[in-house]
Protein backbone atom coordinates (compact mmCIF):
# COMPACT_ATOMS: atom_id res chain seq x y z
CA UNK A 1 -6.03 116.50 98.68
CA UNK A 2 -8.52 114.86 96.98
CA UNK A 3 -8.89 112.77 93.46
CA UNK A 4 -10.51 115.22 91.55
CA UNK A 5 -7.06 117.69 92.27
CA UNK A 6 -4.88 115.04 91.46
CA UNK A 7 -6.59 114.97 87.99
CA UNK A 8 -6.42 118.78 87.86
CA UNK A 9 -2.91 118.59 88.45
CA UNK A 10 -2.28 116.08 85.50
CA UNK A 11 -4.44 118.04 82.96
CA UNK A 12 -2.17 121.58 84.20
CA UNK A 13 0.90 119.73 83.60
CA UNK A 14 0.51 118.03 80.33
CA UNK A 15 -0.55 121.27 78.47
CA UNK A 16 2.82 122.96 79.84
CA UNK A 17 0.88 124.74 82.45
CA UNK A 18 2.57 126.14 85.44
CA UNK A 19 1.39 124.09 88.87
CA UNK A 20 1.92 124.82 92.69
CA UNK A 21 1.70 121.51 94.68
CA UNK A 22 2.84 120.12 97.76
CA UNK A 23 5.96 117.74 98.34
CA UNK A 24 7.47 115.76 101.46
CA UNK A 25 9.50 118.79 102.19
CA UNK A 26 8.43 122.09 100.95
CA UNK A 27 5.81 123.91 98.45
CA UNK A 28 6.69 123.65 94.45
CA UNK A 29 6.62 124.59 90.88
CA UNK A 30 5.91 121.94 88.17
CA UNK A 31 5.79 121.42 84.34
CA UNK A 32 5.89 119.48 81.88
CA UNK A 33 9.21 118.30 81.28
CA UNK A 34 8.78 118.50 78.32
CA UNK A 35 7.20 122.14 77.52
CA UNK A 36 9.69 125.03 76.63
CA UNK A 37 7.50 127.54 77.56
CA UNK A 38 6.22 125.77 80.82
CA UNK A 39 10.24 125.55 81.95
CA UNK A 40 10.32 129.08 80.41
CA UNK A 41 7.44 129.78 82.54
CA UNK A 42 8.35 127.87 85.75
CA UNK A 43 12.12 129.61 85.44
CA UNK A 44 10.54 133.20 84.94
CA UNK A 45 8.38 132.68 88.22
CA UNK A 46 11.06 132.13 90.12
CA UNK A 47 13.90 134.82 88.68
CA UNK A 48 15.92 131.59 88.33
CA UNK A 49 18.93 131.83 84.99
CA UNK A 50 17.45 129.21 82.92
CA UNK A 51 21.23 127.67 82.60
CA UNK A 52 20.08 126.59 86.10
CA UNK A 53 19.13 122.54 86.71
CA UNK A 54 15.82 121.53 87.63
CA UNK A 55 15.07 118.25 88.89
CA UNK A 56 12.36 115.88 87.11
CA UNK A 57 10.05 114.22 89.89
CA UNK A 58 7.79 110.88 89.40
CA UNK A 59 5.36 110.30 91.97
CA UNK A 60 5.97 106.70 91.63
CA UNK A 61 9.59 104.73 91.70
CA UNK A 62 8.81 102.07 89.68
CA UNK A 63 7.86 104.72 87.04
CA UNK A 64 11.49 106.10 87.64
CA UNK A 65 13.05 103.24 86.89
CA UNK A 66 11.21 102.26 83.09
CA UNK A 67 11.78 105.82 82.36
CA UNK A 68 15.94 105.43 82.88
CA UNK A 69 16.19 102.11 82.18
CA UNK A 70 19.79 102.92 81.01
CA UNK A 71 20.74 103.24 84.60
CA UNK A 72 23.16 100.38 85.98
CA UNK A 73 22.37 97.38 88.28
CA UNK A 74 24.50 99.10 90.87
CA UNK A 75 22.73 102.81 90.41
CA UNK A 76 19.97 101.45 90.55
CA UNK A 77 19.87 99.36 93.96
CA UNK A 78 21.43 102.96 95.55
CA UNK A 79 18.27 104.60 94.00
CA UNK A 80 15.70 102.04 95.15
CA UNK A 81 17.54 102.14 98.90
CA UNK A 82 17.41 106.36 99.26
CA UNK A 83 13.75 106.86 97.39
CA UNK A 84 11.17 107.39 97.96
CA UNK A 85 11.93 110.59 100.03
CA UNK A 86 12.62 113.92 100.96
CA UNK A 87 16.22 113.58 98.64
CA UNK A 88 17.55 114.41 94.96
CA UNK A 89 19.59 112.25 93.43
CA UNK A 90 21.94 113.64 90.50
CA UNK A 91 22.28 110.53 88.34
CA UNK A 92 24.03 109.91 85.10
CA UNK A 93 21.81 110.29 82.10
CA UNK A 94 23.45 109.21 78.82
CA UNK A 95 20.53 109.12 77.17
CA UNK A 96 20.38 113.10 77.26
CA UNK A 97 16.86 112.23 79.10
CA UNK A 98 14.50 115.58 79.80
CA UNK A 99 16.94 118.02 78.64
CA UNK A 100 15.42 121.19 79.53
CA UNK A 101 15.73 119.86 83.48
CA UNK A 102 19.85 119.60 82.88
CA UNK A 103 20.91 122.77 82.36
CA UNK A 104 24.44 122.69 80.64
CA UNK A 105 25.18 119.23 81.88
CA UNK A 106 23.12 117.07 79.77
CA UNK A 107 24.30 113.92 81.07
CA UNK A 108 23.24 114.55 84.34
CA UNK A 109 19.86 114.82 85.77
CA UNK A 110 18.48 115.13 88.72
CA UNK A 111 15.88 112.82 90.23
CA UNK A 112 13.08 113.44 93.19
CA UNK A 113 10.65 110.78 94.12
CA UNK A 114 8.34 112.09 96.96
CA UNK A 115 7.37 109.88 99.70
CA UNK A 116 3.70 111.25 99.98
CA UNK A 117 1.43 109.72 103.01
CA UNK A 118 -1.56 111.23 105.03
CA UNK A 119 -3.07 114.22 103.24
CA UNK A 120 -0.70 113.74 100.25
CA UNK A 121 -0.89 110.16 99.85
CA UNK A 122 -3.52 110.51 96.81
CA UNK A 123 -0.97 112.70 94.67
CA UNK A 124 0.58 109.56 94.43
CA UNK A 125 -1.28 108.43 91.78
CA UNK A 126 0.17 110.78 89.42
CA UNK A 127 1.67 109.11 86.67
CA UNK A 128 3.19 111.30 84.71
CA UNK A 129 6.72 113.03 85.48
CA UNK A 130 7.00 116.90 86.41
CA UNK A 131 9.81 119.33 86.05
CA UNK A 132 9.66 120.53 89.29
CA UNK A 133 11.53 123.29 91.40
CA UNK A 134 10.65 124.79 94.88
CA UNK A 135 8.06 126.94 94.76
CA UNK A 136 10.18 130.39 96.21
CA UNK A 137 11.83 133.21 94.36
CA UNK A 138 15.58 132.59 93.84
CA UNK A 139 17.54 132.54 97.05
CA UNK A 140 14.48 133.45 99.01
CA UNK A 141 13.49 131.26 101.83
CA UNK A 142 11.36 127.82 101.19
CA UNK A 143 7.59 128.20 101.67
CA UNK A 144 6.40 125.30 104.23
CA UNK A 145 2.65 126.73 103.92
CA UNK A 146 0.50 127.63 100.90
CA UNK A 147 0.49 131.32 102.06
CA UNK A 148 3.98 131.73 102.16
CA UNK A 149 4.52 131.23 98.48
CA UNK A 150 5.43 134.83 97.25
CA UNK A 151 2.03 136.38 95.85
CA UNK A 152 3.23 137.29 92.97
CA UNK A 153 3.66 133.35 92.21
CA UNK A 154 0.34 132.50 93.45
CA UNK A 155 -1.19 135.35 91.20
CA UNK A 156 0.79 133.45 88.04
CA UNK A 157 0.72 129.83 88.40
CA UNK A 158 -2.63 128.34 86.68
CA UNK A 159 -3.45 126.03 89.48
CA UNK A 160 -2.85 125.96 93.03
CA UNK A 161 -2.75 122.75 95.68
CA UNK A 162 -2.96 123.19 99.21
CA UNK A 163 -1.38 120.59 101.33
CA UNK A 164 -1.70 122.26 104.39
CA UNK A 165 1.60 122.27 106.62
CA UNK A 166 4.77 120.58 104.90
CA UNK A 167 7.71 120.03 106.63
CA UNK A 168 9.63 122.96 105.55
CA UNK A 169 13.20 121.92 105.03
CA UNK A 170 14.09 121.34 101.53
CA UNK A 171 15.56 118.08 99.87
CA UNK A 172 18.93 116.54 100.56
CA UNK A 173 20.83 116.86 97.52
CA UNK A 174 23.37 113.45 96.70
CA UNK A 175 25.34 112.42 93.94
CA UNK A 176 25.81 109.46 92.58
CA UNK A 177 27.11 110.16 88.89
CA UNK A 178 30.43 108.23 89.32
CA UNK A 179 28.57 105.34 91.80
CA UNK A 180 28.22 102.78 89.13
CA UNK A 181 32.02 102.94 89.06
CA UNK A 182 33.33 102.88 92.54
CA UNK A 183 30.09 102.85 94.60
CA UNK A 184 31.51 107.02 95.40
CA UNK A 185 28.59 109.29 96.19
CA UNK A 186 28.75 112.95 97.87
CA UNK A 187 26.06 114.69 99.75
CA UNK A 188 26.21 118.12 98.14
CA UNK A 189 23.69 119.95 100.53
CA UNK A 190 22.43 118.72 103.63
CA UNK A 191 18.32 119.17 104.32
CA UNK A 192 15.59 116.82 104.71
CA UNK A 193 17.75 113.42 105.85
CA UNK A 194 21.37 114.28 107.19
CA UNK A 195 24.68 112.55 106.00
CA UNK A 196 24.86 109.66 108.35
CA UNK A 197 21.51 108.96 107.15
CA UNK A 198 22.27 108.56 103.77
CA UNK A 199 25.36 106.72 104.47
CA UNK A 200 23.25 104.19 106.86
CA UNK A 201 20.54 103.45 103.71
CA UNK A 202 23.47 102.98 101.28
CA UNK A 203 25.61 100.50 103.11
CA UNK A 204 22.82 98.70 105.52
């Protein structure tokens, strides 16, 4: 990974182009957050109902945090103790932030910041937001290498990054929508970092 893709990977997204990167846990899709047809796009790719979520991913936390500065004093310590990492966080969003990642639940939106070191490290300096998704048809297995993406997605994305070998276990998915009330979260799927994990950052 290498400067010059980083840049390529900015200019694909910002025109609502479709782009195939690497993450901290498994190959993905990304748009602009923004674009109805990239979502359109990104959703079509994948045979995914476009009443489906997405998550929106910043490559840095710090930009997370300006961009929902909405979120509460408690939220936000829980978010700046789990990220960045292999997790999504499903915050509240009363702002009605990035709709086209919510779905039918517009005050809720899901969050990924990657922790990117060693070949990945320079995606880091990406500084704008994607709408991103994992890079597999619907309910078909994660691709953990570039050539296990389904070739029919390869053929249609408009730019392709190869990170080499990811991890291969997708993110662990949390909730913290009610966790500015009572400090309640739930771990709705399991992947990346287990339960006790996520228990263990929230409460150290």
């Amino acid at each position: 990974m290498t400067a010059d893709d980083v840049a390529d990977f900015s200019r694909c997204v910002s025109v609502g182009r479709v782009a195939l990167f690497p993450a901290d846990t498994v190959y993905g899709l990304a748009t602009d957050p923004e674009s109805e047809e990239g979502v359109r796009r990104l959703y079509a790719l994948k045979g995914r109902p476009p009443d489906r979520p997405a998550a929106v991913m910043f490559f840095d936390l710090g930009l997370a945090l300006a961009a929902l500065a909405e979120l509460g004093a408690r939220t936000r310590e829980a978010v700046e103790r789990l990220l960045p990492g292999p997790l999504t966080l499903l915050l509240p969003n009363p702002a009605r932030r990035y709709p086209l990642a919510c779905g039918p639940e517009p005050e809720r939106l899901g969050l990924r910041v990657p922790e990117l070191t060693g070949p990945l490290a320079p995606l880091a300096a990406t500084r704008r937001p994607v709408l991103q998704s994992s890079a597999n048809r619907s309910g078909r297995a994660d691709a953990r290498r570039l050539s296990d993406v389904d070739e029919g997605i390869r053929r249609d994305v408009d730019l392709q990054l190869d990170g080499g070998e990811l991890p291969g276990v997708a993110s662990t998915v949390v909730d913290l929508t009610r966790y500015e009330i009572d400090a309640g979260y739930r771990v709705l799927r399991e992947g990346a970092i287990g339960s006790a994990a996520v228990e263990t950052r929230l409460t150290a």
